[in-house]
C-alpha atoms as a PDB file:
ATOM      1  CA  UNK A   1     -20.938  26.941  94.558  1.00  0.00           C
ATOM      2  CA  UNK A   2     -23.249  26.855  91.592  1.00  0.00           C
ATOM      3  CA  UNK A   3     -22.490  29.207  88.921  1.00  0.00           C
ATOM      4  CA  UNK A   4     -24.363  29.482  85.748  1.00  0.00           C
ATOM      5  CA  UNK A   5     -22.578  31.068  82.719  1.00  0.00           C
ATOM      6  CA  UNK A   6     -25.285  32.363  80.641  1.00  0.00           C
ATOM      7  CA  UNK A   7     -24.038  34.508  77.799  1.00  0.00           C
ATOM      8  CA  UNK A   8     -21.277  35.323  76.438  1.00  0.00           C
ATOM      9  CA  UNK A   9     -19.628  38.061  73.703  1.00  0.00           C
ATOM     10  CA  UNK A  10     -17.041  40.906  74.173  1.00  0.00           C
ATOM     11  CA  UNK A  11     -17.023  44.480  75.305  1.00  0.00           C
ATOM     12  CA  UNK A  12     -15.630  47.755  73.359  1.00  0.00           C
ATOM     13  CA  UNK A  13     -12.709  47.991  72.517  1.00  0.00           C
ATOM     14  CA  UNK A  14     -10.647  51.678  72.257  1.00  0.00           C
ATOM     15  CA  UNK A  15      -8.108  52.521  69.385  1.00  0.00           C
ATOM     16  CA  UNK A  16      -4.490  54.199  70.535  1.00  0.00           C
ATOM     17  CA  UNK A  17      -2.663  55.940  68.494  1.00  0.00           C
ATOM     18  CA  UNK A  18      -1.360  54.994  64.454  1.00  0.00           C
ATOM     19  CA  UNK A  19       1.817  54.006  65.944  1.00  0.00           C
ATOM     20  CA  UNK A  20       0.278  51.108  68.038  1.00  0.00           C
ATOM     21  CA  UNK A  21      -2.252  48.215  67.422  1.00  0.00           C
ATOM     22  CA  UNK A  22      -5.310  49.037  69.003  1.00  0.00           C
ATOM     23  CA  UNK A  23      -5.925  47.619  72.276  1.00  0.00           C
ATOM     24  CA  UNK A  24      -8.149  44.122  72.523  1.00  0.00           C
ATOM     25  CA  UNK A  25     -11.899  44.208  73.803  1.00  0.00           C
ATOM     26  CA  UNK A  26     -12.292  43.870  77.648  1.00  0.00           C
ATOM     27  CA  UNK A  27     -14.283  41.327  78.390  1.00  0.00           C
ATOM     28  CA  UNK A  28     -17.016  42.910  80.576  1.00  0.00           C
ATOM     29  CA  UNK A  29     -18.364  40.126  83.237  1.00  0.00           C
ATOM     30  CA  UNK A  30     -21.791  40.981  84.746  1.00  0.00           C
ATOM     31  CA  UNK A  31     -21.607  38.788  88.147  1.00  0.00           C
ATOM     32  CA  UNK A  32     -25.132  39.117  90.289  1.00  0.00           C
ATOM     33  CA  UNK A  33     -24.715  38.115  93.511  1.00  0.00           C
ATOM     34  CA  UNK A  34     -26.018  38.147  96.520  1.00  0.00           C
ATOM     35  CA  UNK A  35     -23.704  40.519  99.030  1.00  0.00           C
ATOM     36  CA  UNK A  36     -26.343  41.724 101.274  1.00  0.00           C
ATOM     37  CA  UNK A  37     -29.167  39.791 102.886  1.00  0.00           C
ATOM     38  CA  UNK A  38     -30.007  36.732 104.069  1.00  0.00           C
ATOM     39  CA  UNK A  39     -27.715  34.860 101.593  1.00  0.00           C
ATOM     40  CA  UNK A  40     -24.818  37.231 102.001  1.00  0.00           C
ATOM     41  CA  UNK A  41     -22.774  34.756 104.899  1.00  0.00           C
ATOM     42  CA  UNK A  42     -22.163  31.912 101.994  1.00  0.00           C
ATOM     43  CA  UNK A  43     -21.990  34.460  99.071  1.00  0.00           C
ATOM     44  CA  UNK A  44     -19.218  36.689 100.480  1.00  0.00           C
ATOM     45  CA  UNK A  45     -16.268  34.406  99.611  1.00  0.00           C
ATOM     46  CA  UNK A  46     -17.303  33.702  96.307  1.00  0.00           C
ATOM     47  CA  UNK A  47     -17.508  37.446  95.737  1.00  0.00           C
ATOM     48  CA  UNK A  48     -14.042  37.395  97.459  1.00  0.00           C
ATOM     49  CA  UNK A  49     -12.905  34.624  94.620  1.00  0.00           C
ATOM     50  CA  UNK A  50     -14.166  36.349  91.669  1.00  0.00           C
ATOM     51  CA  UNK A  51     -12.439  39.623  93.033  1.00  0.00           C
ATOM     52  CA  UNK A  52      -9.102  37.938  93.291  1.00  0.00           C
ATOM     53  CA  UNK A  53      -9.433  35.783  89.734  1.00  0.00           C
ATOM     54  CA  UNK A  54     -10.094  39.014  88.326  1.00  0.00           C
ATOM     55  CA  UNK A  55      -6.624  40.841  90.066  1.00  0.00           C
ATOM     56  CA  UNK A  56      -4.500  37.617  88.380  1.00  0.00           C
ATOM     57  CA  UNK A  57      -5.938  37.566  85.495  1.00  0.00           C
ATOM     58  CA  UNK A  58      -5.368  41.057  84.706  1.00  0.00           C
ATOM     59  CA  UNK A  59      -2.281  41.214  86.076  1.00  0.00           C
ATOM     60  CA  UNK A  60      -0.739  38.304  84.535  1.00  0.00           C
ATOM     61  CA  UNK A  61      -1.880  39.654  80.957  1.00  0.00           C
ATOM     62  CA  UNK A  62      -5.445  39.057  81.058  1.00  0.00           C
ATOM     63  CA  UNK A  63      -7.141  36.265  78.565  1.00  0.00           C
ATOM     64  CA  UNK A  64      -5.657  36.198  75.198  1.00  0.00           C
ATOM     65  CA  UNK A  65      -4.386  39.682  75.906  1.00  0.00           C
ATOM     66  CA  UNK A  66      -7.852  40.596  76.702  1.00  0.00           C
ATOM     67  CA  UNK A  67      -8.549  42.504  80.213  1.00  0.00           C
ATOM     68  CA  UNK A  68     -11.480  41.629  82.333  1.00  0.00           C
ATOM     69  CA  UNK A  69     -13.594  43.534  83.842  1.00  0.00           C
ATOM     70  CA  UNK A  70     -16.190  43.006  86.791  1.00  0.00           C
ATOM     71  CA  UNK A  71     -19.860  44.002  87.434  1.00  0.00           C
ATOM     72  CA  UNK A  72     -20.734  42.794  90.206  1.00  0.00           C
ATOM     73  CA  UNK A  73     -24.421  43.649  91.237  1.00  0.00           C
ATOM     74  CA  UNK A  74     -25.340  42.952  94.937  1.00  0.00           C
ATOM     75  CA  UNK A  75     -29.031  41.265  94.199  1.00  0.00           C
ATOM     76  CA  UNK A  76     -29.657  41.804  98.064  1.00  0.00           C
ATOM     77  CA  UNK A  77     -31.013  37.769  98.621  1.00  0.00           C
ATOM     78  CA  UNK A  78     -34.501  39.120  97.208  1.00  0.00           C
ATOM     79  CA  UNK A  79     -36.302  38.832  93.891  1.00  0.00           C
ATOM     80  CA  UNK A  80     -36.531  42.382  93.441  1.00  0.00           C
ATOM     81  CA  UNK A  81     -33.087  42.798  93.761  1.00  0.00           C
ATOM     82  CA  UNK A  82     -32.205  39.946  91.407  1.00  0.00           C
ATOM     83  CA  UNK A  83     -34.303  41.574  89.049  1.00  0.00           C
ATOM     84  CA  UNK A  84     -32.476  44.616  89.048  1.00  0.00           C
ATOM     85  CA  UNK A  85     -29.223  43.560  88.746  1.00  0.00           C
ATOM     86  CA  UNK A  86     -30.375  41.253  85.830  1.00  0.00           C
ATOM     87  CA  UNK A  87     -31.475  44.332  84.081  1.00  0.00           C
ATOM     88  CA  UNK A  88     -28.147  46.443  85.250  1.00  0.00           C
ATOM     89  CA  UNK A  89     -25.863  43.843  83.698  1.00  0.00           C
ATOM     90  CA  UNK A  90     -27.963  42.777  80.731  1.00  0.00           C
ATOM     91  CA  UNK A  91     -25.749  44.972  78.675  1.00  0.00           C
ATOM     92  CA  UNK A  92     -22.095  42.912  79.649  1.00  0.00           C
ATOM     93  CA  UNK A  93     -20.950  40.347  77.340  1.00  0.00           C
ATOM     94  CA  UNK A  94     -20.509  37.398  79.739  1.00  0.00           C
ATOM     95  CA  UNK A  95     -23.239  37.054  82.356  1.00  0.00           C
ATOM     96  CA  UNK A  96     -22.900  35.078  85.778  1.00  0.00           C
ATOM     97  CA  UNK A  97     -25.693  34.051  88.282  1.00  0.00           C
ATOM     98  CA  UNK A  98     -24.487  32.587  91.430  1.00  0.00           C
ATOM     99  CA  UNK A  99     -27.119  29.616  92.248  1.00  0.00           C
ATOM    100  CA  UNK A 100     -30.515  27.909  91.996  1.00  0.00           C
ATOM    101  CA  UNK A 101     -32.536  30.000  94.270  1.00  0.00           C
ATOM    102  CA  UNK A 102     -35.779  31.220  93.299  1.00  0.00           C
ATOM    103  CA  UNK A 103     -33.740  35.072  93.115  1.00  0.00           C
ATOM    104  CA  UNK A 104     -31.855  33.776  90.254  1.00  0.00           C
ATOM    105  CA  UNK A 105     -34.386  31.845  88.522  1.00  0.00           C
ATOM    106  CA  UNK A 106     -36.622  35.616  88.435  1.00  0.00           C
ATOM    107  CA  UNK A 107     -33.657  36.880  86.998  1.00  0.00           C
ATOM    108  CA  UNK A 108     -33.066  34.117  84.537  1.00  0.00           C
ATOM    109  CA  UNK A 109     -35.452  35.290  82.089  1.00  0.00           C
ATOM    110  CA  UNK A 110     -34.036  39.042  81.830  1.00  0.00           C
ATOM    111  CA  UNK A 111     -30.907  37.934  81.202  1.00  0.00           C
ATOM    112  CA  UNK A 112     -31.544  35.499  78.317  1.00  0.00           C
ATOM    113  CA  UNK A 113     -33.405  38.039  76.531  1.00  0.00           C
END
């Protein structure tokens, strides 16, 4: 597996009441990936992976006391749908592109800007 970590910053973060310190940013992952398609048989169990990183982490306290939360775009195995999802998840703080296929590198570009 060939992941590419491509940006990275935090998400919102909500205030709770005077009495308590307000809560930390979630870190918001955008994770495109292909789910569907002709790609989707060796994909699957990565999605699987990420899913169940992101259940521990959360439930063990998260990172730094920060929650995490996942995007994860189905990209289809086609450039269009790469494309998409790059646009979709341009907005999370922490970007991931599964792999060197020609899918990703369309995407590439969207995400960097």
């Amino acid at each position: 597996m060939v992941v590419a970590l491509v940006a990275v910053a935090c998400g919102s973060s909500s205030a709770t009441s005077s009495s308590k310190k307000p809560a930390k940013a979630v870190f918001d992952i955008g994770v495109i990936e292909d789910e569907t398609g002709s790609n989707s048989t060796t994909n699957q169990p990565q999605v699987n992976g990420l899913v169940a990183w992101d259940h521990f982490v959360n439930t063990t306290g998260g990172i730094d006391g920060h929650s995490v939360h996942l995007d994860i775009c189905d990209a289809q195995s086609s450039v269009t749908g790469a494309v998409a999802c790059a646009s979709r998840v341009s907005g999370d703080g922490i970007i991931v592109e599964n792999g060197l296929t020609g899918e990703m590198a369309a995407a590439t570009p969207i995400v960097l800007s």
